[in-house]
C-alpha atoms as a PDB file:
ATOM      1  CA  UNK A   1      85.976-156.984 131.441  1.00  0.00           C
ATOM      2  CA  UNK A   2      88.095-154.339 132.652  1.00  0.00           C
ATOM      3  CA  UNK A   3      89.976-154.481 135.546  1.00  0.00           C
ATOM      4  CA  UNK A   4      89.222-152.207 138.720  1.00  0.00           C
ATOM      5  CA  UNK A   5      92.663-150.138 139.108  1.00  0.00           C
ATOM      6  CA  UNK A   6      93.351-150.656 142.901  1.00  0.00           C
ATOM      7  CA  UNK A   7      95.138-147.338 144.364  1.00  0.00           C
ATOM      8  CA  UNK A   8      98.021-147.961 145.805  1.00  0.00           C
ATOM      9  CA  UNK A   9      98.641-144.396 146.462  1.00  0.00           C
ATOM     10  CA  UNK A  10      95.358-143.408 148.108  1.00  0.00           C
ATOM     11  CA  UNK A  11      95.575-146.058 150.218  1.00  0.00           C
ATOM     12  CA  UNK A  12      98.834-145.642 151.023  1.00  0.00           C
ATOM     13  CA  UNK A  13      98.206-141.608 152.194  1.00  0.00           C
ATOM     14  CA  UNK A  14      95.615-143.093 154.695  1.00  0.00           C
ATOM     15  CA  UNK A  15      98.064-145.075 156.451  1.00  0.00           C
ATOM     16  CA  UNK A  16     100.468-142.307 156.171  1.00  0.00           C
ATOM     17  CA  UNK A  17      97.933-139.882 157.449  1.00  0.00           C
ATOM     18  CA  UNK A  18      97.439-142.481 160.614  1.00  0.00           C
ATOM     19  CA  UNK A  19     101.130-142.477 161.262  1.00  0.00           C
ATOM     20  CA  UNK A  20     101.615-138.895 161.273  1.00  0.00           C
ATOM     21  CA  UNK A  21      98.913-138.657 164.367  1.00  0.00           C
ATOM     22  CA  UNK A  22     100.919-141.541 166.080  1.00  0.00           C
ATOM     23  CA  UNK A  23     104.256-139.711 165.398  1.00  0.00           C
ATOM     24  CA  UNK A  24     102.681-136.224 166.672  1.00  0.00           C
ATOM     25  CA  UNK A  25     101.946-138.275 169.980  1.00  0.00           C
ATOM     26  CA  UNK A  26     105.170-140.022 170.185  1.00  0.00           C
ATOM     27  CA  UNK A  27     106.957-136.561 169.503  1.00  0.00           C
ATOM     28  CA  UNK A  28     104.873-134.883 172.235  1.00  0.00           C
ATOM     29  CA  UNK A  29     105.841-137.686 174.815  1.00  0.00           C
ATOM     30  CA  UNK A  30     109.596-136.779 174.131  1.00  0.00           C
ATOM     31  CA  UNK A  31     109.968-139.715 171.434  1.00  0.00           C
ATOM     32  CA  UNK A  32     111.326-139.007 168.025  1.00  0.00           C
ATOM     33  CA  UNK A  33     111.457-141.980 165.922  1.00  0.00           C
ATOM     34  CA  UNK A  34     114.650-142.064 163.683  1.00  0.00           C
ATOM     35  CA  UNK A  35     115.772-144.148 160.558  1.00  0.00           C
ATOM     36  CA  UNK A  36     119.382-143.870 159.242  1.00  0.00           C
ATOM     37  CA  UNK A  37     119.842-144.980 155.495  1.00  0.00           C
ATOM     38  CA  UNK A  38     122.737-145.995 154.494  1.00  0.00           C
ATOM     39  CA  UNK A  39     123.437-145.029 150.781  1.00  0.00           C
ATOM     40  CA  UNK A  40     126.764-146.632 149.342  1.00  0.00           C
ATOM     41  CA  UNK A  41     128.078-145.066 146.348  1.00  0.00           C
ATOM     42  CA  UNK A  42     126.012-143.117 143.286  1.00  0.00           C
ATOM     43  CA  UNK A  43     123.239-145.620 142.211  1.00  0.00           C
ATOM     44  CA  UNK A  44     120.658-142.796 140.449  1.00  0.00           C
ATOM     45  CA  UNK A  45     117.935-145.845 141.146  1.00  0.00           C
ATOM     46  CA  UNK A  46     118.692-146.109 144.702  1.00  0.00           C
ATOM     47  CA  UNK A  47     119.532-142.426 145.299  1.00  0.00           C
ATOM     48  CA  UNK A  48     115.967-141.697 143.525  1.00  0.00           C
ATOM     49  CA  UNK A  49     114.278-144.206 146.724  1.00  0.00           C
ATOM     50  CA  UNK A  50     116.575-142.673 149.482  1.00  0.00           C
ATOM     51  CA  UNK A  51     115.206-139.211 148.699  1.00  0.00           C
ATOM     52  CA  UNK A  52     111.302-140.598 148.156  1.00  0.00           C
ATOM     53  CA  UNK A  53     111.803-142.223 151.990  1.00  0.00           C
ATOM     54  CA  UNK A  54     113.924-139.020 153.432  1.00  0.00           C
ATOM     55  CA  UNK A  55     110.397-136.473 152.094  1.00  0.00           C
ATOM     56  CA  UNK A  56     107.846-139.011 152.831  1.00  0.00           C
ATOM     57  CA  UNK A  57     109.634-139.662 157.042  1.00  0.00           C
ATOM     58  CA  UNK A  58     109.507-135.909 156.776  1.00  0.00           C
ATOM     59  CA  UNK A  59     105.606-135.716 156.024  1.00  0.00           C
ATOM     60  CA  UNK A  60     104.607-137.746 158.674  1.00  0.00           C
ATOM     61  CA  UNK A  61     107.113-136.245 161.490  1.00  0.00           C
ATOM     62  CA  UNK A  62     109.894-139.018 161.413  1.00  0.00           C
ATOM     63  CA  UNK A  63     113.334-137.957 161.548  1.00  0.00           C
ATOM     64  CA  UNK A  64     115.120-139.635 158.782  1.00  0.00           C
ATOM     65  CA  UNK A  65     119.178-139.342 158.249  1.00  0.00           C
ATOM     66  CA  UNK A  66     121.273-140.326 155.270  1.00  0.00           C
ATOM     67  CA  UNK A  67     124.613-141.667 155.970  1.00  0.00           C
ATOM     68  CA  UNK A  68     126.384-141.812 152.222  1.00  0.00           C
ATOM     69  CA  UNK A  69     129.460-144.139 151.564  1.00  0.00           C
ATOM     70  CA  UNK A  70     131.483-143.577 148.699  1.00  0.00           C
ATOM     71  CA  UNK A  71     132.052-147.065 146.920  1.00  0.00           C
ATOM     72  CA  UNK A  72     135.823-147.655 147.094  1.00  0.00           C
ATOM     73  CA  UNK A  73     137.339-149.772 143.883  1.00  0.00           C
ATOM     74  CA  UNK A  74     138.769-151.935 146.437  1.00  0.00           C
ATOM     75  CA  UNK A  75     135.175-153.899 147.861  1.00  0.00           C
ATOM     76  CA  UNK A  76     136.758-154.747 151.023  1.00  0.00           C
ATOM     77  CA  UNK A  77     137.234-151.389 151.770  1.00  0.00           C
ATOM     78  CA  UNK A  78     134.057-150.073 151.108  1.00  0.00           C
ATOM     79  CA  UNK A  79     132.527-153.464 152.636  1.00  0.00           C
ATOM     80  CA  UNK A  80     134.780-152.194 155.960  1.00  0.00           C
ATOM     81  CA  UNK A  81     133.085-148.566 155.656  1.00  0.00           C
ATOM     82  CA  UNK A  82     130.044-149.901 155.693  1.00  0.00           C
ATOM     83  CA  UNK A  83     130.382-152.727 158.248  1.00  0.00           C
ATOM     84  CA  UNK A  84     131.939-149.749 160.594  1.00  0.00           C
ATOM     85  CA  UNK A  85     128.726-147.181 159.813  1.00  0.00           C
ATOM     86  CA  UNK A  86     126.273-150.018 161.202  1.00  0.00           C
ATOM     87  CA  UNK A  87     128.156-150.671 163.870  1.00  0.00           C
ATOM     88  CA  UNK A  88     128.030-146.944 164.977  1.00  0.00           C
ATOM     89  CA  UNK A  89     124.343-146.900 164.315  1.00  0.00           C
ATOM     90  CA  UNK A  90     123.388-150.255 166.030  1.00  0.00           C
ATOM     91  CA  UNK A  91     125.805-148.348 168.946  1.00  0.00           C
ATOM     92  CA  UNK A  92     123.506-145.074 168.892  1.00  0.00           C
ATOM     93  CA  UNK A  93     120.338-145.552 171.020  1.00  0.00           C
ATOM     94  CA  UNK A  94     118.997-142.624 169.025  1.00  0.00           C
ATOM     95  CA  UNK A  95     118.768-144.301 165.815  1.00  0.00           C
ATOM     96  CA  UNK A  96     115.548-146.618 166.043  1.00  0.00           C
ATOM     97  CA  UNK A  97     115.680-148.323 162.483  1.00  0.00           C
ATOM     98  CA  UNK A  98     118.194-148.842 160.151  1.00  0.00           C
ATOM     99  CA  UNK A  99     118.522-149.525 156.561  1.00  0.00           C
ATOM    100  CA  UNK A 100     121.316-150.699 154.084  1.00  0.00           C
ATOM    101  CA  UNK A 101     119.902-149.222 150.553  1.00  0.00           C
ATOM    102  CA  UNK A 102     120.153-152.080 147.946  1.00  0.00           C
ATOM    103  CA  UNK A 103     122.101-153.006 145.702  1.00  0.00           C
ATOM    104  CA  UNK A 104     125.154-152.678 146.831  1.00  0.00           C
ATOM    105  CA  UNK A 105     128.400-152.325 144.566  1.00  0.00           C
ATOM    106  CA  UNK A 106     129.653-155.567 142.788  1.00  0.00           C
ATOM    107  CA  UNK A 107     131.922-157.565 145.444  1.00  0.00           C
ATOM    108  CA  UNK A 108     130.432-156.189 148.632  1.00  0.00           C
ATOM    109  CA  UNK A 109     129.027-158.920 150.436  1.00  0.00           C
ATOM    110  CA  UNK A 110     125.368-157.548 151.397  1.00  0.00           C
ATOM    111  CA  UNK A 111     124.163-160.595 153.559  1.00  0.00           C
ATOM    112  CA  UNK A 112     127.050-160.165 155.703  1.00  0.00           C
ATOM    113  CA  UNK A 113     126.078-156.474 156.040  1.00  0.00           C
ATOM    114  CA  UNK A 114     122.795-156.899 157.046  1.00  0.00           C
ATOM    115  CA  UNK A 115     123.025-159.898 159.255  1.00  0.00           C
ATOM    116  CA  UNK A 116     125.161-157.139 161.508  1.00  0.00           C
ATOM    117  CA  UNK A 117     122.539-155.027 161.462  1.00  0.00           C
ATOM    118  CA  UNK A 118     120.657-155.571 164.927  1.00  0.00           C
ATOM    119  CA  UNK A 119     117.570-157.022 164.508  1.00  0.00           C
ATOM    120  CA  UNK A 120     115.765-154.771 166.598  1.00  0.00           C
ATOM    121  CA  UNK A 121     116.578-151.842 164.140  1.00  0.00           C
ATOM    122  CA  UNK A 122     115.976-153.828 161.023  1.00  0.00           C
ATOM    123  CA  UNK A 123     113.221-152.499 159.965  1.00  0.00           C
ATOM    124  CA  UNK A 124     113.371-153.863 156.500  1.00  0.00           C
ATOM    125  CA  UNK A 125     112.739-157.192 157.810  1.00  0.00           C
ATOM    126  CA  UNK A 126     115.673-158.514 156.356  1.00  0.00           C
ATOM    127  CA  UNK A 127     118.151-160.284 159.348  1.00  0.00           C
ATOM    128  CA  UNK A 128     117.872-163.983 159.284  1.00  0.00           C
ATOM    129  CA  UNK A 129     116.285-163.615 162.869  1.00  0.00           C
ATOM    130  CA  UNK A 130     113.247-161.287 161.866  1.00  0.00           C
ATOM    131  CA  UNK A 131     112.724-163.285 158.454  1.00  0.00           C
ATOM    132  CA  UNK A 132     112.443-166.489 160.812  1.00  0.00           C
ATOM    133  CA  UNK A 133     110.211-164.844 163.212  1.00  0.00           C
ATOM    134  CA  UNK A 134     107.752-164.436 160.235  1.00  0.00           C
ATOM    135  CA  UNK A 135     107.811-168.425 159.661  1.00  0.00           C
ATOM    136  CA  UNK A 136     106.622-169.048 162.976  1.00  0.00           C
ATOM    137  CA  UNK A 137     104.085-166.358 163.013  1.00  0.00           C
ATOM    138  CA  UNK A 138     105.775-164.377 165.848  1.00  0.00           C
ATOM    139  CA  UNK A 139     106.585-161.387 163.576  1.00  0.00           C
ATOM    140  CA  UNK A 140     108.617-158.419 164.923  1.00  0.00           C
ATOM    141  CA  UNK A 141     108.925-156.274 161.620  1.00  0.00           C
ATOM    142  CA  UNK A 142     107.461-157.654 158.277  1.00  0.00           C
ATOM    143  CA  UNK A 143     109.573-156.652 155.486  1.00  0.00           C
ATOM    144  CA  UNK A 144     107.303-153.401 153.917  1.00  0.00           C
ATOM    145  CA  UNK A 145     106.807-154.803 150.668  1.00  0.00           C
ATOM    146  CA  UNK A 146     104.825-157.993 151.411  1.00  0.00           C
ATOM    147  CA  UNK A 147     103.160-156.112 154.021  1.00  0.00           C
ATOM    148  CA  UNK A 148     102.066-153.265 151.412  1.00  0.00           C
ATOM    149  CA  UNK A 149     101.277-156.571 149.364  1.00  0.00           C
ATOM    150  CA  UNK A 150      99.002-157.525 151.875  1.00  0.00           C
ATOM    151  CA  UNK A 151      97.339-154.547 153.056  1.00  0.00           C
ATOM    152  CA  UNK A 152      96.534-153.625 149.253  1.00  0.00           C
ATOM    153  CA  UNK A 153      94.542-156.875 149.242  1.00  0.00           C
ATOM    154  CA  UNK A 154      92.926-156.345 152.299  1.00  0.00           C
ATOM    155  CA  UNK A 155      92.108-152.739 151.975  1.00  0.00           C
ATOM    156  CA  UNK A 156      90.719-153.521 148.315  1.00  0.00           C
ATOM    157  CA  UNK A 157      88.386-156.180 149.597  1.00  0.00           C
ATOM    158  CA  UNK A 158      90.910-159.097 148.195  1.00  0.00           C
ATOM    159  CA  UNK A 159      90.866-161.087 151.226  1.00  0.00           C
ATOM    160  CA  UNK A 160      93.219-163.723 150.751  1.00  0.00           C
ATOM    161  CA  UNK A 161      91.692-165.840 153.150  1.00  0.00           C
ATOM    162  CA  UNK A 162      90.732-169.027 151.658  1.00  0.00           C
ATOM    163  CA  UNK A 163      92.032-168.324 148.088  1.00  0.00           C
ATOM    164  CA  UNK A 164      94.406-169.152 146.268  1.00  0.00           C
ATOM    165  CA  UNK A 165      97.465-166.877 145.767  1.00  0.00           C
ATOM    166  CA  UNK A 166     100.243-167.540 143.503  1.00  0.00           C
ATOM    167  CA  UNK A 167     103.428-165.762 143.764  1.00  0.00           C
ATOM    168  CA  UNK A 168     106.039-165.594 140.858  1.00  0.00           C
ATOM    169  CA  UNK A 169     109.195-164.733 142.612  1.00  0.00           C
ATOM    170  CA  UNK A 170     111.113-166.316 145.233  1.00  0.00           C
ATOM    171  CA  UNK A 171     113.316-163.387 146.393  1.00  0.00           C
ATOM    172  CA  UNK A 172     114.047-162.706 150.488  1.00  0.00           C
ATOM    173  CA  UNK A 173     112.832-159.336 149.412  1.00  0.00           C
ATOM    174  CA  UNK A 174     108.998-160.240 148.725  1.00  0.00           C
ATOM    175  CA  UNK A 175     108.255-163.636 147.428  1.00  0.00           C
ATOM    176  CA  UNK A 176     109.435-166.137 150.310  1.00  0.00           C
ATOM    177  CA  UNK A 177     108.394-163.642 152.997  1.00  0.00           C
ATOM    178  CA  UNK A 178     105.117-162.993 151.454  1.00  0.00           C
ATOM    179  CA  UNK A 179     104.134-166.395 151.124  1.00  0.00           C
ATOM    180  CA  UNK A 180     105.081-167.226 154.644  1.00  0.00           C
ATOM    181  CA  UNK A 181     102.860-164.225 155.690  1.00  0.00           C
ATOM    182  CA  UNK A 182      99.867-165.366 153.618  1.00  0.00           C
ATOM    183  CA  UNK A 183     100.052-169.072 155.220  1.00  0.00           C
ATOM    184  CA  UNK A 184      99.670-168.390 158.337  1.00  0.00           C
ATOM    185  CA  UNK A 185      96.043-168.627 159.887  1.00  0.00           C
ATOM    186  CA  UNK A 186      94.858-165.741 161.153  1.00  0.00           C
ATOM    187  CA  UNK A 187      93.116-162.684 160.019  1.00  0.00           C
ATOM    188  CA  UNK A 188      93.929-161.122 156.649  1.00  0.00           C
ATOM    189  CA  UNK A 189      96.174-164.517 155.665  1.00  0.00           C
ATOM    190  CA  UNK A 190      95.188-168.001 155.672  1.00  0.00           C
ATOM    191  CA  UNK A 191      95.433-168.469 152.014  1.00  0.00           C
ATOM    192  CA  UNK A 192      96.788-171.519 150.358  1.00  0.00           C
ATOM    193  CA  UNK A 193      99.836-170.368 149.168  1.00  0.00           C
ATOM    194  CA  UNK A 194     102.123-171.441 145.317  1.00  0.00           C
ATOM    195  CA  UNK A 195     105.559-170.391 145.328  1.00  0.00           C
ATOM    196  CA  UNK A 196     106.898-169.982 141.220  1.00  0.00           C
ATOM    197  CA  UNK A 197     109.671-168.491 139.125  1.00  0.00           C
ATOM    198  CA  UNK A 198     110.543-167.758 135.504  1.00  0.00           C
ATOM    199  CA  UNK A 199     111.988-170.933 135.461  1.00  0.00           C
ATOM    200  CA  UNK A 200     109.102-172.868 136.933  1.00  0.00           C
ATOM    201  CA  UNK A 201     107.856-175.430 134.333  1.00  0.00           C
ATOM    202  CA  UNK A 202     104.536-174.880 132.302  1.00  0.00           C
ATOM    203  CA  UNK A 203     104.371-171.613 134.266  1.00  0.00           C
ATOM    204  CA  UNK A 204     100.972-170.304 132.709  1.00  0.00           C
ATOM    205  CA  UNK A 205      99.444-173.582 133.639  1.00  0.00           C
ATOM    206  CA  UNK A 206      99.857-172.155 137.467  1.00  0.00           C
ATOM    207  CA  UNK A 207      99.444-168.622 137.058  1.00  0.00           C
ATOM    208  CA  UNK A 208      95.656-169.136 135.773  1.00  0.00           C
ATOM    209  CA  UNK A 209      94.815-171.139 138.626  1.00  0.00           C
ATOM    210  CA  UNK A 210      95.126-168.000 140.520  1.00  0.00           C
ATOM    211  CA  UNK A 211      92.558-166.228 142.879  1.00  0.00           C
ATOM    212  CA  UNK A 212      94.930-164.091 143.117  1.00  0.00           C
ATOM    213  CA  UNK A 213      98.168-163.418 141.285  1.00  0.00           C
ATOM    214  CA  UNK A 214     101.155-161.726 142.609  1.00  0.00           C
ATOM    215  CA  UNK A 215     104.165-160.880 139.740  1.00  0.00           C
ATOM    216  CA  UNK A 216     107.397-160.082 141.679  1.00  0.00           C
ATOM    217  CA  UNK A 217     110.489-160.965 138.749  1.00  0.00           C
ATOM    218  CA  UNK A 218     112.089-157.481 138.276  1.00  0.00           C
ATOM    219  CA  UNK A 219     111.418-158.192 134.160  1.00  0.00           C
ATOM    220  CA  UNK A 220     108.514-155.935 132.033  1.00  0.00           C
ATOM    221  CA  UNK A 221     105.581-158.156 130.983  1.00  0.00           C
ATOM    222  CA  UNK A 222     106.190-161.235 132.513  1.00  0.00           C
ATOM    223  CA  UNK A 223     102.541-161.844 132.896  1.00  0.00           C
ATOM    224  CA  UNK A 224     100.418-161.719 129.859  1.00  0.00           C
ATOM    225  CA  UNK A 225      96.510-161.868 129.297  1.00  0.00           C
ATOM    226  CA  UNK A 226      96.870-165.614 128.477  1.00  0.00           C
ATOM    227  CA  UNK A 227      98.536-166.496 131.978  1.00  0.00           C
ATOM    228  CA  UNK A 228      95.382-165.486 134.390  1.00  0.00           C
ATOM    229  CA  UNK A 229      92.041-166.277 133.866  1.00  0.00           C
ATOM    230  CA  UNK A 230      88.920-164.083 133.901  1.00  0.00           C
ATOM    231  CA  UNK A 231      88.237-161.856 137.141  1.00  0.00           C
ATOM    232  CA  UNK A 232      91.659-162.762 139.010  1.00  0.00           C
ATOM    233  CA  UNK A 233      93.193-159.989 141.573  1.00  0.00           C
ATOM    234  CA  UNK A 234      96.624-159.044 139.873  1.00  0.00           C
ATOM    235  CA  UNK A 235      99.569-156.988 142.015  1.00  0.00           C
ATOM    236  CA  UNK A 236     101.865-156.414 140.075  1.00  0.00           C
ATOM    237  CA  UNK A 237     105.344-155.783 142.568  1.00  0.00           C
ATOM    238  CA  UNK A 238     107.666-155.099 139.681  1.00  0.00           C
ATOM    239  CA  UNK A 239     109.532-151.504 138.561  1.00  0.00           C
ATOM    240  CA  UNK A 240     111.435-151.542 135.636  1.00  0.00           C
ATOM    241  CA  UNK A 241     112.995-149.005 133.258  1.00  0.00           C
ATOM    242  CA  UNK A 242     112.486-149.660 130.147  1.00  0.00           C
ATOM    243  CA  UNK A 243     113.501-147.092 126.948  1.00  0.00           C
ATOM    244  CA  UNK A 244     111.099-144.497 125.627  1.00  0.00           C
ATOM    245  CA  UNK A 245     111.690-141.539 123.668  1.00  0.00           C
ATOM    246  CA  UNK A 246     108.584-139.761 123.929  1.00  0.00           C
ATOM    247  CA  UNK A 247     109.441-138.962 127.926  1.00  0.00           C
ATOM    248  CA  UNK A 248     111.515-136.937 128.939  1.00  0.00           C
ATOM    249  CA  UNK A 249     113.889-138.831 131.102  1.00  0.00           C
ATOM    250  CA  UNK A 250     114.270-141.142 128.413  1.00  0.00           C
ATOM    251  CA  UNK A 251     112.277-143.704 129.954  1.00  0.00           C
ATOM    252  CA  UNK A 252     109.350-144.901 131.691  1.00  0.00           C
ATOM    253  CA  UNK A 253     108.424-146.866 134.581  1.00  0.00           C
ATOM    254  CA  UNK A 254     106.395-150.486 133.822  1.00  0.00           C
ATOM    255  CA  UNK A 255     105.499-153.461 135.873  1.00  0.00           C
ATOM    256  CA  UNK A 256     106.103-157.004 135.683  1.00  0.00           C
ATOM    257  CA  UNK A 257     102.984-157.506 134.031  1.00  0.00           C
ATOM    258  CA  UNK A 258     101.651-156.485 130.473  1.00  0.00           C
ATOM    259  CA  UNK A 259      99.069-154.094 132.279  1.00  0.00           C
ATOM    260  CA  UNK A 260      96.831-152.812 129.044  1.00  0.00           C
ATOM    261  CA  UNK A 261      96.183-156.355 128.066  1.00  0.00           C
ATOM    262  CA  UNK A 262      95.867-158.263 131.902  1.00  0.00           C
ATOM    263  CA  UNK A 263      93.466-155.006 132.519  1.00  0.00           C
ATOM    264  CA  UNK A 264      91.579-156.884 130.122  1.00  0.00           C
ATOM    265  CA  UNK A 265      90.751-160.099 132.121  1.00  0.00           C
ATOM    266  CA  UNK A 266      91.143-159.313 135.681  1.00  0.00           C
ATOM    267  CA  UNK A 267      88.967-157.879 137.938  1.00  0.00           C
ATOM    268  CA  UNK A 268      91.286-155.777 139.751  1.00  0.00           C
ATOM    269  CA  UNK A 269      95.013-154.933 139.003  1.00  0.00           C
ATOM    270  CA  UNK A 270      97.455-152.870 140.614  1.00  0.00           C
ATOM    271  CA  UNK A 271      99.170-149.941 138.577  1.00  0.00           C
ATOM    272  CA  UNK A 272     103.281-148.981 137.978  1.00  0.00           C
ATOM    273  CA  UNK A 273     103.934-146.724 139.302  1.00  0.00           C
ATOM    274  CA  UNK A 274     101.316-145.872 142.349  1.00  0.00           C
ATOM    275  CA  UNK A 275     100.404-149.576 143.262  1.00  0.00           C
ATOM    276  CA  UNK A 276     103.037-151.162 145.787  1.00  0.00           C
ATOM    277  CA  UNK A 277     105.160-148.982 145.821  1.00  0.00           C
ATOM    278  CA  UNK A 278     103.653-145.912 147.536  1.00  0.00           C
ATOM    279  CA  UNK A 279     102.926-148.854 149.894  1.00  0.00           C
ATOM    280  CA  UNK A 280     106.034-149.869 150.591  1.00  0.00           C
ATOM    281  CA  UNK A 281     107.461-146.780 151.927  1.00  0.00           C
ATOM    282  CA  UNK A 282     104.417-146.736 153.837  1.00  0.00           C
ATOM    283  CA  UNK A 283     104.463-149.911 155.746  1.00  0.00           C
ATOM    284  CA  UNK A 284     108.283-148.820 156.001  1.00  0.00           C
ATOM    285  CA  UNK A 285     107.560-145.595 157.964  1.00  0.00           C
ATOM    286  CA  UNK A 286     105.244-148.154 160.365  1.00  0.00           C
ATOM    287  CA  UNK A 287     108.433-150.132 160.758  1.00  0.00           C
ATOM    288  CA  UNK A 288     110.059-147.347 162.382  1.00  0.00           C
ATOM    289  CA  UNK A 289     107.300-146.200 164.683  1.00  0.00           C
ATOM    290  CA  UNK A 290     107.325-149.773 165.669  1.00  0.00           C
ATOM    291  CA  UNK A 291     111.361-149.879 166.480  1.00  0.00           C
ATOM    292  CA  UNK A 292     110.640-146.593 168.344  1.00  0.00           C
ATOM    293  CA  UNK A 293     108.243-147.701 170.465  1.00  0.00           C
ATOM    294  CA  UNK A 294     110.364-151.287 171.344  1.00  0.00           C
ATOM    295  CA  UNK A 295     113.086-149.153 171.892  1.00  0.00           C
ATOM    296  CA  UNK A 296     111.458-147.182 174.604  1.00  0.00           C
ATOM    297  CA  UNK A 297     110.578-150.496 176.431  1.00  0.00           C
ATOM    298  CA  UNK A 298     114.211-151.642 176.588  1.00  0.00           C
END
């Protein structure tokens, strides 16, 4: 068997090419809708994502504003910056979303960062009060890369309803959120849902009981061919660097799963890069048409 290669990309440019006709109406109605980023100090990594959201807001009509921070040596300082820069933008009733790139410099205390942020303009999903909303089903923003997670399965005829997904990552990022989102009964969910980690004992014993497999560690080839079983649904959430001489740059971009052989025994399988990713920034930019919108209702 080899696996179907499920397009994040082109599916991602249809939803991108939906937003841009709701953005053209919002714009004509006198409604811009407006992200500030805030970029703290001179991660390459997150610099590389800032610009990938500033030209893809652009393509679809949404104004989107980088506020950099240079990272003091003294955390509390920059910490300060940062905590005043939010406060500003949760101030401005311009600004409809608002993001705090991650990571942040070693010492700077990120929870406490974006807890400040107001919920209504975190459109990461990422304030304790948005990522509870998604527990109880009463969602205000889902954070975009679970919700890329889940449109890729539902757009790729992967309904997770009734099946069994297993998720190998707990992060607030995408596991825990993710799973909460999958759980819940209603249309394009109601799965039965397996939270796991690297750490999780006898972990290919779990992963091949998967309808549906989703890898989400942050480290290259965490899934091999012998931890899913024939004709399971693979997305594979992870980016890594990892060295290679031949390119370049130096390097090249891989997944949290060992793609050539899983390709092998699954029936569909996301790609790194232009699986979730594209996605993401995607079901980010809906985010922010969202905020706009509750914004004008306040």
């Amino acid at each position: 068997m080899t696996a179907t290669i499920i397009d994040g990309a082109a599916i991602a440019a249809g939803i991108r090419e939906a937003l841009t006709r709701q953005v053209e109406d919002m714009i004509v109605s006198g409604l811009i809708p407006h992200l500030a980023v805030i970029l703290v100090g001179d991660n390459p990594a997150s610099a590389s994502y800032v610009r990938g959201k500033q030209k893809a807001g652009q393509e679809t009509g949404i104004k989107v504003v980088v506020h950099r921070i240079e990272a003091d040596f003294d955390p509390t300082q920059t910490e300060r910056r940062i905590r005043d820069r939010i406060d500003l933008l949760n101030a401005d009733h311009d600004v409809h979303g608002i993001i705090l790139q991650l990571p942040l410099p070693e010492g700077v205390d990120a929870d406490l960062l974006l807890d400040r942020i107001d919920p209504l303009k975190d459109v990461d999903g990422l304030h304790p009060i948005n990522q509870g909303r998604i527990l109880l089903g009463r969602e205000r923003y889902l954070p975009a890369t679970p919700h890329g997670v889940q449109q890729l399965l539902v757009r790729s005829g992967a309904d997770p309803g009734g099946k069994h997904v297993v998720i190998v990552g707990r992060s607030r990022l995408v596991g825990m959120p993710l799973a909460a989102m999958l759980a819940q009964k209603r249309q394009g969910a109601n799965a039965t849902v397996t939270i796991c980690h690297t750490n999780t004992a006898d972990l290919p014993s779990i992963t091949r009981e998967a309808d549906i497999l989703v890898a989400a560690t942050g480290k290259p080839n965490t899934i091999t061919a012998d931890m899913v079983h024939s004709g399971v649904t693979v997305i594979d959430v992870g980016v890594n660097r990892v060295d290679d001489t031949t390119r370049k740059r130096g390097y090249r971009l891989v997944g949290d799963v060992d793609f050539a052989a899983v390709s092998e025994v699954a029936s569909a399988l996301t790609p790194v890069p232009g699986g979730v990713g594209p996605m993401t920034v995607a079901m980010l930019l809906n985010n922010v048409t969202r905020a706009a919108r509750i914004a004008r209702q306040r």
